[in-house]
N, C-alpha and C. Protein backbone atom coordinates (compact mmCIF):
# COMPACT_ATOMS: atom_id res chain seq x y z
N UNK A 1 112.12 90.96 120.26
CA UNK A 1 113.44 90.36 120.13
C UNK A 1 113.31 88.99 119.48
N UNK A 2 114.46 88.80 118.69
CA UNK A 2 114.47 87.27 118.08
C UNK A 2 114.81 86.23 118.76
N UNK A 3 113.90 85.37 118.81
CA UNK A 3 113.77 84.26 119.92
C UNK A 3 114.60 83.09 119.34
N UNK A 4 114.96 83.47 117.73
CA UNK A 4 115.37 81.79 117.51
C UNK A 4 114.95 81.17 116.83
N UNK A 5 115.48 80.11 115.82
CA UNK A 5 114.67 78.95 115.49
C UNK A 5 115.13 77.86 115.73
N UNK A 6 116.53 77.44 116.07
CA UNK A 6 116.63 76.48 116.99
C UNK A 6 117.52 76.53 117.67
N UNK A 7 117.51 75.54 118.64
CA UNK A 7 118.84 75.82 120.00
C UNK A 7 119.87 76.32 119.89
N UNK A 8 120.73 76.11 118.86
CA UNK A 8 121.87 76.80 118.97
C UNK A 8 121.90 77.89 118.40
N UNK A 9 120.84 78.90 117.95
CA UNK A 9 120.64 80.27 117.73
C UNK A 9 119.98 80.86 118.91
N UNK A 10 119.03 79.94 119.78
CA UNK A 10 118.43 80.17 120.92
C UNK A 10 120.02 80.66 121.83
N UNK A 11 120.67 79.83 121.73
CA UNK A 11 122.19 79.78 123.03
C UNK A 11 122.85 81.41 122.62
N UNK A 12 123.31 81.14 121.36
CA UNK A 12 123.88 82.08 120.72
C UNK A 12 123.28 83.88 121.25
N UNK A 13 122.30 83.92 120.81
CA UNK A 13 121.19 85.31 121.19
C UNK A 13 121.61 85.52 122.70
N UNK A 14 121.36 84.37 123.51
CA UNK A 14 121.57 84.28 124.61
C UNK A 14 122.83 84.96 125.44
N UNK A 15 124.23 84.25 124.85
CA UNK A 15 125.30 84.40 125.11
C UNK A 15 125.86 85.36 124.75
N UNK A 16 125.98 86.17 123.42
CA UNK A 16 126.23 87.24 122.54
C UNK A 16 126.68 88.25 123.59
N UNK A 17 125.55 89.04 124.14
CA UNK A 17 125.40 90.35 125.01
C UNK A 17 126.49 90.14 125.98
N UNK A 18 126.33 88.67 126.76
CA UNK A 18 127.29 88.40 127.95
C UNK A 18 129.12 88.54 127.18
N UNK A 19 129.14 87.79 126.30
CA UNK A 19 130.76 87.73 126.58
C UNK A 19 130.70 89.25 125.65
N UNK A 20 130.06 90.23 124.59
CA UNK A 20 130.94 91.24 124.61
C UNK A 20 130.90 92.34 125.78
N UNK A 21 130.15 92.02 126.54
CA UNK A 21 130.33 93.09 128.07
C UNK A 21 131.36 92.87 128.24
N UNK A 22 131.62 91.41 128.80
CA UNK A 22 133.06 91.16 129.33
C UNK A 22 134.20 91.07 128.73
N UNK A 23 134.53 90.85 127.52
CA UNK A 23 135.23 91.27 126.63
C UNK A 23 135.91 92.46 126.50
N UNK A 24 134.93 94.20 126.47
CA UNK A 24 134.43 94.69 126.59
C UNK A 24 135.85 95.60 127.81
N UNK A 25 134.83 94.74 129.35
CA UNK A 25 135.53 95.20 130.69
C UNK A 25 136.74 94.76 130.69
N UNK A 26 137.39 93.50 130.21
CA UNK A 26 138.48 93.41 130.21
C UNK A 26 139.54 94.21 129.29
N UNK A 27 138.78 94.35 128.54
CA UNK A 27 139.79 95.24 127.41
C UNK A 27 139.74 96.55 128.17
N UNK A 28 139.00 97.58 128.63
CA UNK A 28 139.05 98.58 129.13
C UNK A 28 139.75 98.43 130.45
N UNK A 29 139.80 97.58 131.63
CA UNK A 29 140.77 97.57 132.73
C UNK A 29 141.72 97.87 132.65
N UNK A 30 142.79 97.90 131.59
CA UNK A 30 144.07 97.33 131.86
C UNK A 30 144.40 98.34 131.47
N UNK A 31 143.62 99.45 129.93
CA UNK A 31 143.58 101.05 129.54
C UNK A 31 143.67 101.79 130.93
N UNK A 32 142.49 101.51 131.84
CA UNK A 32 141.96 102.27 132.44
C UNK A 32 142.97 102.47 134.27
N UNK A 33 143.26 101.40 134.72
CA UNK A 33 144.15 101.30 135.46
C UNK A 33 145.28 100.52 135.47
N UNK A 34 145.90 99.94 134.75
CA UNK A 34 146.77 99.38 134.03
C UNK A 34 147.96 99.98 133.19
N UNK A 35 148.71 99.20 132.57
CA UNK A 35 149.67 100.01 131.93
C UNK A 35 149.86 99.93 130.42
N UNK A 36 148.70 99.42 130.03
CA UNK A 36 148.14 99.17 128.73
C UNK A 36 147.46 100.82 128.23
N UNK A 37 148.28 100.98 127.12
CA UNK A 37 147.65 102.74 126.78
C UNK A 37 146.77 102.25 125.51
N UNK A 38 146.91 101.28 124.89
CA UNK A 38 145.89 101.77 123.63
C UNK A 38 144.75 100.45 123.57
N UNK A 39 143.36 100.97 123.23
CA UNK A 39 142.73 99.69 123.13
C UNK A 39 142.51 99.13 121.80
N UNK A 40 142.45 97.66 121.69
CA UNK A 40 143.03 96.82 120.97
C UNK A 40 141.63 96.19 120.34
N UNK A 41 140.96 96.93 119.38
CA UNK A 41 139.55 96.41 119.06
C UNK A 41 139.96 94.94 118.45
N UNK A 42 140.20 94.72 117.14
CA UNK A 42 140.56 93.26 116.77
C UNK A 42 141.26 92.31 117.56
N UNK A 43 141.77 92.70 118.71
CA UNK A 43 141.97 91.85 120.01
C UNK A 43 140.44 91.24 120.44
N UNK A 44 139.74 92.40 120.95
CA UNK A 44 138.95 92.11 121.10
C UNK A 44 138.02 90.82 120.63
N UNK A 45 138.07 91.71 118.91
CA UNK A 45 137.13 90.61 118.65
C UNK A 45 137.20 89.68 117.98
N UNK A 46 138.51 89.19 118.42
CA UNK A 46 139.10 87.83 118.42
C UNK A 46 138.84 86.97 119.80
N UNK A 47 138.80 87.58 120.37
CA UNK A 47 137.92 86.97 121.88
C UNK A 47 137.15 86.67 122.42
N UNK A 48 136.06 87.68 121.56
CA UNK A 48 134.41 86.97 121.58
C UNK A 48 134.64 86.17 120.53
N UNK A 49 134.75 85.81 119.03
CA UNK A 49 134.46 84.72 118.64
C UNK A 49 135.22 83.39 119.07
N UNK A 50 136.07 83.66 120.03
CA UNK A 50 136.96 82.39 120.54
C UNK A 50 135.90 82.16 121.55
N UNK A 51 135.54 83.13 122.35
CA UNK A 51 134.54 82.75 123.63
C UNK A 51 133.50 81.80 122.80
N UNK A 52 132.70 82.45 121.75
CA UNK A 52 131.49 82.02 121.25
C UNK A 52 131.74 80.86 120.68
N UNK A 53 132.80 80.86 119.73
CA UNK A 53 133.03 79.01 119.10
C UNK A 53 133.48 77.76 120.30
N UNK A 54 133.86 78.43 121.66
CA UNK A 54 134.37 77.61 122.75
C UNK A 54 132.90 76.89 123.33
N UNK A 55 132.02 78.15 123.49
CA UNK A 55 130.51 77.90 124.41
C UNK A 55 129.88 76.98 123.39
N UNK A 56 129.99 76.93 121.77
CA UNK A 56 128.72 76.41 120.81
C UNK A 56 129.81 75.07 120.92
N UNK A 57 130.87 75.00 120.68
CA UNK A 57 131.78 73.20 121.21
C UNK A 57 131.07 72.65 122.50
N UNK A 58 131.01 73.33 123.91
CA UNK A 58 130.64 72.71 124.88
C UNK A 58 129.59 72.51 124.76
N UNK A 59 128.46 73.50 124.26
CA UNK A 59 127.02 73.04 124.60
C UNK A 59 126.12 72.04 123.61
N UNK A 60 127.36 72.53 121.63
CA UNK A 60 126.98 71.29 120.80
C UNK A 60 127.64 70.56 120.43
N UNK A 61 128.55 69.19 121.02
CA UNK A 61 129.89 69.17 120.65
C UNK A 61 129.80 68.04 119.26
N UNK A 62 129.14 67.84 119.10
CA UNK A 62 128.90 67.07 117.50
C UNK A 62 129.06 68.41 116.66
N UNK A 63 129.22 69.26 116.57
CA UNK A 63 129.14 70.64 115.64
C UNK A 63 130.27 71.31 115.99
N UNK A 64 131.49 70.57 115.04
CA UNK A 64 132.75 71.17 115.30
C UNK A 64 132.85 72.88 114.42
N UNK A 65 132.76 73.98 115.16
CA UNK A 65 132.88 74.96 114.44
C UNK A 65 134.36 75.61 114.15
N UNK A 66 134.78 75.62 113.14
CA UNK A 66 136.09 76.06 112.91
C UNK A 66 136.25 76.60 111.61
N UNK A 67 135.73 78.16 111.51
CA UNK A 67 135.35 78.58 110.57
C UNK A 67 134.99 80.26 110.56
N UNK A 68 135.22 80.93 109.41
CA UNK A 68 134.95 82.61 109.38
C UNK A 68 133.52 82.87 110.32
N UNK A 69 133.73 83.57 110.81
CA UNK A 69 132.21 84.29 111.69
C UNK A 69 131.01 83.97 110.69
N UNK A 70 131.45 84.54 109.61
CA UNK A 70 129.92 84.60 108.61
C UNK A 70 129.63 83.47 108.25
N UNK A 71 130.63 82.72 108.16
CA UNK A 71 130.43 81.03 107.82
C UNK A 71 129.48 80.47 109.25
N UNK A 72 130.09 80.81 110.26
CA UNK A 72 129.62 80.19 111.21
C UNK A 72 128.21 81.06 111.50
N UNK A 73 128.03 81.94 111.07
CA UNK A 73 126.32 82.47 111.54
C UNK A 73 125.50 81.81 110.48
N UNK A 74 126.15 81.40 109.05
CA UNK A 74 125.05 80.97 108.22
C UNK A 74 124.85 79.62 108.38
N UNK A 75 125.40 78.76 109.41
CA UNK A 75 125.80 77.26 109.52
C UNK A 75 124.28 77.56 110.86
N UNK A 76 124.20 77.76 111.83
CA UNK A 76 123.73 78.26 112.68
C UNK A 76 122.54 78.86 112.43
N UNK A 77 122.01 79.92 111.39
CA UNK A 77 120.69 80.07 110.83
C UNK A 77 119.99 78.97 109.90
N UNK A 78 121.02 78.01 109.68
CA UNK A 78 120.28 77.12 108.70
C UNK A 78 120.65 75.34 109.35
N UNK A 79 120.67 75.48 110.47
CA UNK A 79 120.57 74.31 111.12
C UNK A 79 119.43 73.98 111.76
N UNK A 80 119.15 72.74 111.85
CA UNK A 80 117.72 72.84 112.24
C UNK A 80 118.44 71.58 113.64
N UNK A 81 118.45 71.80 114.98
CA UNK A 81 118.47 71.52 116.00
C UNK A 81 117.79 71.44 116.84
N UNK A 82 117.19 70.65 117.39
CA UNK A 82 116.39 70.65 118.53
C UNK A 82 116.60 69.92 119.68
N UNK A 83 116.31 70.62 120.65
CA UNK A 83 116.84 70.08 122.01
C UNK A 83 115.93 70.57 122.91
């Protein structure tokens, strides 16, 4: 597995798996026992990158990210951070 080359790709790798599980469970609850009939993928994944640009503000907050996904993964592979 890719370990990273610096912290905030280290966080990122990290965090990824966690919020689309939950993402994920929340989107399926509301299908599943709820009164929500259809699931809402671009809901979705408008929610992990809100989760993910929220977590990389708190944990780097000099690194205002506000920007396309792909923008923000190539900002992030080519930062050199260390912590």
């Amino acid at each position: 597995m890719n370990q990273g080359t610096n912290a905030m790709q280290r966080m990122i790798i990290q965090v990824v798996p966690i919020v689309i599980c939950w993402e994920l469970w929340k989107e399926r609850c509301p299908c599943r026992y709820g009164t929500q009939k259809r699931f809402y993928p671009r809901k979705m994944e408008h929610q992990i990158c809100w989760n993910l640009k929220a977590a990389m503000d708190k944990t780097f907050p000099l690194y205002k990210i506000d920007m396309r996904w792909k923008d923000t993964c190539e900002l992030i592979e080519n930062r050199k951070i260390e912590t």
